[in-house]
N, C-alpha and C. Protein backbone atom coordinates (compact mmCIF):
# COMPACT_ATOMS: atom_id res chain seq x y z
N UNK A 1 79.21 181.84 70.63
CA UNK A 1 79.65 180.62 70.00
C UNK A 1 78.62 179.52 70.20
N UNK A 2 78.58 179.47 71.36
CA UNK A 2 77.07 178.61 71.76
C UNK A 2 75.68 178.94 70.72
N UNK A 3 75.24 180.12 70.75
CA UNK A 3 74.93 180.32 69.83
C UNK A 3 74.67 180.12 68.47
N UNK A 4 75.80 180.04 68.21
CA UNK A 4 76.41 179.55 66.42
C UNK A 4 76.42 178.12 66.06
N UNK A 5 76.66 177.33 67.38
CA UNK A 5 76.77 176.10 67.32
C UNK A 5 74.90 175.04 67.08
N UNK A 6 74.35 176.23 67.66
CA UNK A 6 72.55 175.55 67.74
C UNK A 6 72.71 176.38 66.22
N UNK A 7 72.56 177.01 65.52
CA UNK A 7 72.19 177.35 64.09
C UNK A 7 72.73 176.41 63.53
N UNK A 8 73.80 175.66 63.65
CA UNK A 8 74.52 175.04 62.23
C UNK A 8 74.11 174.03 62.81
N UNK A 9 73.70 173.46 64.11
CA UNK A 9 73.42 171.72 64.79
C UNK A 9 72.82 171.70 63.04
N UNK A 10 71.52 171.89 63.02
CA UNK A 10 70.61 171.43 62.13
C UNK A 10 71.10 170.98 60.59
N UNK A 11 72.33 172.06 60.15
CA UNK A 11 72.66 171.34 59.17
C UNK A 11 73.70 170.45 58.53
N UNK A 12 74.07 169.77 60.19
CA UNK A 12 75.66 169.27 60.13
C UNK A 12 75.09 167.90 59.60
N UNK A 13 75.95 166.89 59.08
CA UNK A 13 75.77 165.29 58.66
C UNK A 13 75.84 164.71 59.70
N UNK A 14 74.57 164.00 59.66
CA UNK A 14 74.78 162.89 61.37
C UNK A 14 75.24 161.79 60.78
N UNK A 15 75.15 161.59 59.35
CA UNK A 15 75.53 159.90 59.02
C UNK A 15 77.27 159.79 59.08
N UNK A 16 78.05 161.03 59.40
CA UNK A 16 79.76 161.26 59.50
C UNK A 16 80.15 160.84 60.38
N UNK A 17 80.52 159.45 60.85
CA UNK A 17 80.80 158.70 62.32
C UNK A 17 82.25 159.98 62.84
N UNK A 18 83.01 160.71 62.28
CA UNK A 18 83.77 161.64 62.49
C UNK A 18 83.45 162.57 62.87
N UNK A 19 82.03 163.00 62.54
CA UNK A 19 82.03 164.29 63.10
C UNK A 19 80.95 163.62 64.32
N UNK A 20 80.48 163.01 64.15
CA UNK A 20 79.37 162.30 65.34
C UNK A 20 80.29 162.30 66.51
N UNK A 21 81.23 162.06 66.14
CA UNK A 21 82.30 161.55 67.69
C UNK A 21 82.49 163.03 68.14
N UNK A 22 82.63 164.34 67.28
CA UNK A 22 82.96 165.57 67.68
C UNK A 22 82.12 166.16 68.19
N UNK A 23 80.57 165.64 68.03
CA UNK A 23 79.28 166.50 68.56
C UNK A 23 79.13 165.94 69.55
N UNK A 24 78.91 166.99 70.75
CA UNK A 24 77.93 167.26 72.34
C UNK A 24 77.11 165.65 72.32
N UNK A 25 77.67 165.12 73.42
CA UNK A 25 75.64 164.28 73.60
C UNK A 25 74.37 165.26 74.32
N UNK A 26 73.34 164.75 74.21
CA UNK A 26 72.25 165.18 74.32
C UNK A 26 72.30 165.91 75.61
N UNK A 27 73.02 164.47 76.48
CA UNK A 27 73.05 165.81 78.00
C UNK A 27 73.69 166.85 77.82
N UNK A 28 74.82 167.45 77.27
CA UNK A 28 75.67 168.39 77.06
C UNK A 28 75.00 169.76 76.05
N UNK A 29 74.33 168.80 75.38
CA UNK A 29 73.27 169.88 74.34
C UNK A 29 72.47 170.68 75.54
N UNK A 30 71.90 169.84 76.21
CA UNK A 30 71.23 170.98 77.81
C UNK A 30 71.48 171.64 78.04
N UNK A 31 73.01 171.14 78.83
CA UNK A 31 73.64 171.88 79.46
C UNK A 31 74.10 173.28 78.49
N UNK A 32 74.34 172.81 77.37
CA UNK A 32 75.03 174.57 76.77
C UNK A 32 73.69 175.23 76.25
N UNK A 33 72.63 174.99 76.28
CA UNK A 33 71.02 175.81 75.89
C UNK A 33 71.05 175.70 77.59
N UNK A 34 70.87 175.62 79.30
CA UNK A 34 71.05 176.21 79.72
C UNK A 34 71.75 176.95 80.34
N UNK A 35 73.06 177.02 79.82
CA UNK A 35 74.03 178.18 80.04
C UNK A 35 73.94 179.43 78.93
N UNK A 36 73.63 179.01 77.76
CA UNK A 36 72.68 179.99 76.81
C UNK A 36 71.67 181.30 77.38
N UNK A 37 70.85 179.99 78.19
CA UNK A 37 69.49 180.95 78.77
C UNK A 37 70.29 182.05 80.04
N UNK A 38 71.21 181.40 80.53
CA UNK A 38 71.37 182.26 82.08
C UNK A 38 72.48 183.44 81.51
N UNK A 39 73.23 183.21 80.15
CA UNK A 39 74.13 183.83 79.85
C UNK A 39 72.72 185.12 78.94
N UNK A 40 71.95 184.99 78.72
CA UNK A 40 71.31 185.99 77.94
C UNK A 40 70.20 186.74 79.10
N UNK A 41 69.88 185.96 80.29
CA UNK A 41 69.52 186.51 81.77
C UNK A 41 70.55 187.94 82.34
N UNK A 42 71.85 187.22 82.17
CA UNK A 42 73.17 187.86 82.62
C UNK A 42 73.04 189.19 82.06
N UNK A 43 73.13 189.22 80.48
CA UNK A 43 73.41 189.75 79.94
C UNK A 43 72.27 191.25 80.09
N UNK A 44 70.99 190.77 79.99
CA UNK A 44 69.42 191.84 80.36
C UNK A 44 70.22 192.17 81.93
N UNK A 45 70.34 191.55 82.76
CA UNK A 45 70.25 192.42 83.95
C UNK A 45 71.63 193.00 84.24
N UNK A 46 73.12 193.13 83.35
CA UNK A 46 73.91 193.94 83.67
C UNK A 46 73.62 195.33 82.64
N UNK A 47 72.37 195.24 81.69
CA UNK A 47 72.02 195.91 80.62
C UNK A 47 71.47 197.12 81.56
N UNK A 48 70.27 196.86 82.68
CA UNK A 48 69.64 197.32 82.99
C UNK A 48 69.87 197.70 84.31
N UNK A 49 71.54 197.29 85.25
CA UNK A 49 72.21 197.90 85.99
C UNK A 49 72.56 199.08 85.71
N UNK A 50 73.35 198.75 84.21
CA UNK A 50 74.10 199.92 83.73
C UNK A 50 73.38 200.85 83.25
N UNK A 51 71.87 200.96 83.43
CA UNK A 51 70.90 201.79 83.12
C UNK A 51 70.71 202.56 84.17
N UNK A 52 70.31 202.01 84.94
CA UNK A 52 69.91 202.28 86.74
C UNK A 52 71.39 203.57 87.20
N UNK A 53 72.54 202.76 87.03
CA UNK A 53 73.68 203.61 87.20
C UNK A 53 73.90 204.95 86.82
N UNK A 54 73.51 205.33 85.49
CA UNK A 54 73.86 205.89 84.55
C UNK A 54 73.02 207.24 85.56
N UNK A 55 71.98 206.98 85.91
CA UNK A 55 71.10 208.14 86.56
C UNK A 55 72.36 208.58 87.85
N UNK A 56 72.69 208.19 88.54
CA UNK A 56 73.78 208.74 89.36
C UNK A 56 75.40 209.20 89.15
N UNK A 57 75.54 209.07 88.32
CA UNK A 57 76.75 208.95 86.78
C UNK A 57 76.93 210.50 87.49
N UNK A 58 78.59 210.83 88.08
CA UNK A 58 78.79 212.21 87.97
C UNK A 58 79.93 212.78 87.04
N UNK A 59 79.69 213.62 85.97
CA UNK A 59 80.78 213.71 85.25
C UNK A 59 81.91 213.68 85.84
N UNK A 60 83.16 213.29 84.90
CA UNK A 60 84.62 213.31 85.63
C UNK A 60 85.17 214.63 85.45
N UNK A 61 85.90 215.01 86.21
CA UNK A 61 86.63 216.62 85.75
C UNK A 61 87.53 216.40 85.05
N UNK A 62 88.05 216.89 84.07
CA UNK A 62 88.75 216.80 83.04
C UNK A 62 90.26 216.95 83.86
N UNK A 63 90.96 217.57 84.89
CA UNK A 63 92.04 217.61 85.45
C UNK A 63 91.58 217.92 87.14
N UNK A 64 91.42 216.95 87.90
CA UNK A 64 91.69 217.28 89.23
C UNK A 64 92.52 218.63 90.08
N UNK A 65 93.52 218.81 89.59
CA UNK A 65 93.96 219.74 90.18
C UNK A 65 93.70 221.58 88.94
N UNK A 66 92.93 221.08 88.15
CA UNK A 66 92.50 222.66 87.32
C UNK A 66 91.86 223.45 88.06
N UNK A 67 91.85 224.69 87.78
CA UNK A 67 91.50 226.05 88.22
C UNK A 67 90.48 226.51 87.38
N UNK A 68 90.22 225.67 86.60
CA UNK A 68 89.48 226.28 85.32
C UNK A 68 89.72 226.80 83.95
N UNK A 69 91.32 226.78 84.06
CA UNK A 69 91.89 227.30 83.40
C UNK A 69 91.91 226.61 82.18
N UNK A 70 91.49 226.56 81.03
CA UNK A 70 91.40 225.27 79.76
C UNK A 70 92.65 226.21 79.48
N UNK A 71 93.00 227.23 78.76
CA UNK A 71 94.03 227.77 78.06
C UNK A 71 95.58 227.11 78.39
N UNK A 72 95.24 227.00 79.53
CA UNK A 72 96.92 226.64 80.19
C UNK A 72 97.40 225.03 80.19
N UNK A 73 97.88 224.86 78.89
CA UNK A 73 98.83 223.45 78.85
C UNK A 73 99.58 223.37 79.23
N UNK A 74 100.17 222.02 80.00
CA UNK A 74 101.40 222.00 80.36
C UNK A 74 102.29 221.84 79.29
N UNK A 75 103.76 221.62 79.34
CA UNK A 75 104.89 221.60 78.65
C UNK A 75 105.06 220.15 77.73
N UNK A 76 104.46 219.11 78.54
CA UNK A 76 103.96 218.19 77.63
C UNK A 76 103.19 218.00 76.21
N UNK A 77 102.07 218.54 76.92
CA UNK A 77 101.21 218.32 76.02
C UNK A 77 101.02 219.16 74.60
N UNK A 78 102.00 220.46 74.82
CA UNK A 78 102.16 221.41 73.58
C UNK A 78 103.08 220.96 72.63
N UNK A 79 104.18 219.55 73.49
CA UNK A 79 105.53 219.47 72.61
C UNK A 79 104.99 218.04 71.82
N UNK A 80 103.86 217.27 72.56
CA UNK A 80 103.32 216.26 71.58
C UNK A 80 102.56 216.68 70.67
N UNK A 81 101.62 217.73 70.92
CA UNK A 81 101.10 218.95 70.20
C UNK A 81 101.42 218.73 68.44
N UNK A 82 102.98 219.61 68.96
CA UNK A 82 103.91 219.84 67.86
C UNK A 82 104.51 218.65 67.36
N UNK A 83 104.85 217.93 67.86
CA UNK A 83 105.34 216.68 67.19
C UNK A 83 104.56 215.95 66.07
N UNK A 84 102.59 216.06 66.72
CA UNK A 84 102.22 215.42 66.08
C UNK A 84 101.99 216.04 64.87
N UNK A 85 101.92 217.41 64.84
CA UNK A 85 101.84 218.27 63.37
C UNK A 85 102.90 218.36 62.31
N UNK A 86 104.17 217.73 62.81
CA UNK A 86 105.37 217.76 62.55
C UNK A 86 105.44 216.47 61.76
N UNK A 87 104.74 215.66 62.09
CA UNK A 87 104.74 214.08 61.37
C UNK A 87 103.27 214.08 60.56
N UNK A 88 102.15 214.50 61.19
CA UNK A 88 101.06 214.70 60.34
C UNK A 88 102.12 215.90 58.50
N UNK A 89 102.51 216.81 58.84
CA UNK A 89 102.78 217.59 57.86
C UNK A 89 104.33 216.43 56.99
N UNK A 90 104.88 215.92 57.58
CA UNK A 90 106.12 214.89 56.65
C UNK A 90 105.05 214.08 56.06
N UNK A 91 103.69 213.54 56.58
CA UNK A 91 102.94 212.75 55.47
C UNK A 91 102.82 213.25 54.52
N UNK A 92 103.03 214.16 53.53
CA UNK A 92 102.76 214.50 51.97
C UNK A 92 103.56 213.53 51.28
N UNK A 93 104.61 213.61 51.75
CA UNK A 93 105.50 211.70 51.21
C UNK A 93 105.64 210.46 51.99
N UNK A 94 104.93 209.92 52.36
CA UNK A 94 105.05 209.11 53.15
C UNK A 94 105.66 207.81 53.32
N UNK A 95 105.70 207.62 51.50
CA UNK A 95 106.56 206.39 51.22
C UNK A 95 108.19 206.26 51.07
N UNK A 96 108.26 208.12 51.08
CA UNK A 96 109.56 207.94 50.65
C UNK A 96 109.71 209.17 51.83
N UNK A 97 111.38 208.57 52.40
CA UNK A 97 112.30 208.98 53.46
C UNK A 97 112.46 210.60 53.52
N UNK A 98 113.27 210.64 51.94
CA UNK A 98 113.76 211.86 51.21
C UNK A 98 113.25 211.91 49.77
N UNK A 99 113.50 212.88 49.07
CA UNK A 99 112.89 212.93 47.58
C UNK A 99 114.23 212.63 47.17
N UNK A 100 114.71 211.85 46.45
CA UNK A 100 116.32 211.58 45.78
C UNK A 100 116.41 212.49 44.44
N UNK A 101 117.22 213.50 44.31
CA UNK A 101 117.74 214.06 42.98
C UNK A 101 117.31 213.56 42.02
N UNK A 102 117.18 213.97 40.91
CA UNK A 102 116.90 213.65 39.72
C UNK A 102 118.22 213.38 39.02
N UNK A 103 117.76 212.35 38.76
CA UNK A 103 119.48 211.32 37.73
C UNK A 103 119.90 212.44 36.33
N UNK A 104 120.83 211.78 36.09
CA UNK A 104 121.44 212.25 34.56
C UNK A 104 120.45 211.82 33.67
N UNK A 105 120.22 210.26 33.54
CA UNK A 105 119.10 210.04 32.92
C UNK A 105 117.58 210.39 32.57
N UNK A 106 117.54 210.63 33.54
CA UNK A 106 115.99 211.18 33.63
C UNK A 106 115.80 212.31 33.12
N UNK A 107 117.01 213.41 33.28
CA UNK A 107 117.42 214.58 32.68
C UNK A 107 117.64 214.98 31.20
N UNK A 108 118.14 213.56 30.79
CA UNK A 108 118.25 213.97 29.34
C UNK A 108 117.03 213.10 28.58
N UNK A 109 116.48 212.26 29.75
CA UNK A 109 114.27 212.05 28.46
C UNK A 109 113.50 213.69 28.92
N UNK A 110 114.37 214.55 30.43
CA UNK A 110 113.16 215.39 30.37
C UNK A 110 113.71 216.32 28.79
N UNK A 111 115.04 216.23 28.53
CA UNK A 111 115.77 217.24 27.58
C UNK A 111 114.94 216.82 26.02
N UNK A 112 114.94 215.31 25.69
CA UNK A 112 114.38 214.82 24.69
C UNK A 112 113.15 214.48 24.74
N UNK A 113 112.51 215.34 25.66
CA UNK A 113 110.77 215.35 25.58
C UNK A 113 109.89 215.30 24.49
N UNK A 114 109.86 216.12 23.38
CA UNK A 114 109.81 217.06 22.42
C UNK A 114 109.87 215.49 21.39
N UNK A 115 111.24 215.35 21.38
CA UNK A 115 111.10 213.66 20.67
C UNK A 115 110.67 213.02 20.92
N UNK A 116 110.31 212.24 22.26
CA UNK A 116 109.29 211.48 23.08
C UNK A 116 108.00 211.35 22.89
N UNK A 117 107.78 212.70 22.82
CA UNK A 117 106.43 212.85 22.85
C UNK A 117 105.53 213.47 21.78
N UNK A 118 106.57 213.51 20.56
CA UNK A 118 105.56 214.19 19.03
C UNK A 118 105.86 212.73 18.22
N UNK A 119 105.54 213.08 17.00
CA UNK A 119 105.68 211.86 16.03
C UNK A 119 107.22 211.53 15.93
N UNK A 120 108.31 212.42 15.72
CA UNK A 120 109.65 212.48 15.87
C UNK A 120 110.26 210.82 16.60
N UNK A 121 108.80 210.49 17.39
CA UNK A 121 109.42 209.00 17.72
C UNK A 121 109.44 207.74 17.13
N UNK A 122 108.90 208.17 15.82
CA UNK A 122 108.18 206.83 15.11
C UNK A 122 109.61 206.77 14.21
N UNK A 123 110.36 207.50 13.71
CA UNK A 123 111.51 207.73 13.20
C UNK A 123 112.74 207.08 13.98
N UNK A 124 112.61 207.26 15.01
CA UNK A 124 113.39 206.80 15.93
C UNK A 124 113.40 204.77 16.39
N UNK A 125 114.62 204.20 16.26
CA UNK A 125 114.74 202.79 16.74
C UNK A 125 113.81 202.58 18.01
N UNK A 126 113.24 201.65 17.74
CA UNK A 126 113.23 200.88 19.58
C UNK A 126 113.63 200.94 20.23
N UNK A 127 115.43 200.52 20.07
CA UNK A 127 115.88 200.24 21.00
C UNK A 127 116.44 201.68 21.82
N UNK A 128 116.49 202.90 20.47
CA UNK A 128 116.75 204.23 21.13
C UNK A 128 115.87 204.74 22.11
N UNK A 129 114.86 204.59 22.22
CA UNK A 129 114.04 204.72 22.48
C UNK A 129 113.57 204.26 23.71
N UNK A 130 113.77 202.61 24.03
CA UNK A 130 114.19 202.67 25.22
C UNK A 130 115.10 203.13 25.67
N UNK A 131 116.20 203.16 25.39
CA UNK A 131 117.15 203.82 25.79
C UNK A 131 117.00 205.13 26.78
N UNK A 132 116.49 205.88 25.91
CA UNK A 132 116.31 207.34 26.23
C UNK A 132 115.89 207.33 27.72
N UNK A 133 114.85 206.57 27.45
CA UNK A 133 113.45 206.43 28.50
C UNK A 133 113.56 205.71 29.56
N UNK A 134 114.55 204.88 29.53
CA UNK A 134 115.11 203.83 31.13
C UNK A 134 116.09 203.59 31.06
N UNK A 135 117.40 204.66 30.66
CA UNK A 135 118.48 204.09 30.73
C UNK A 135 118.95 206.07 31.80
């Protein structure tokens, strides 16, 4: 943020007695360019701790009390296992709960398809027509 604040200094309005009252004085401008400098000091030498470290770094064992055994899950971990394949596989619908029956309506535009969908409809009212189709 400190940071961000020295990029935009340069193109803020000094003639805005409003925002003048909101900007740092000069001593304070110091002070956050040198907390800047010691915060980017900070930053190189926990860089280059965590470098230094890394050489003594001993992997973790994946289960403290294992035998070696990877095959053998406990009773947990097979039933979240399954659960999660159980909800991964209900995502094919995800928006909907249940699939709801197909109406009477809907039944008789799939019945009057044939009319719907050849010229047979140009013969036909409007208003039948909606009808058919959203009623």
């Amino acid at each position: 943020m400190i940071k961000r604040f020295f990029a935009i200094k340069v193109f803020s309005d000094t003639s805005d007695d409003k925002l003048i009252e909101l900007m740092p004085t000069r001593q304070v401008e110091n002070k956050l360019r040198a907390l800047q400098d010691d915060l980017r000091d900070f930053k190189s030498a926990s860089k280059n701790f965590r470098a230094t470290i890394m050489d003594f770094a001993v992997p973790a064992a994946r289960h403290a009390g294992n035998d070696g055994d990877e095959d053998c899950d406990d009773f947990a971990d097979r039933a979240l296992r399954a659960r999660k394949k159980q909800w991964v596989a209900a995502q094919v619908y995800g928006a909907v709960r249940f699939i709801p029956p197909t109406s009477n309506a809907v039944e008789r535009l799939f019945s009057k398809a044939r009319h719907v969908l050849s010229l047979h409809r140009h013969n036909m009212l409007p208003i039948r027509l909606e009808m058919l189709m959203l009623l």
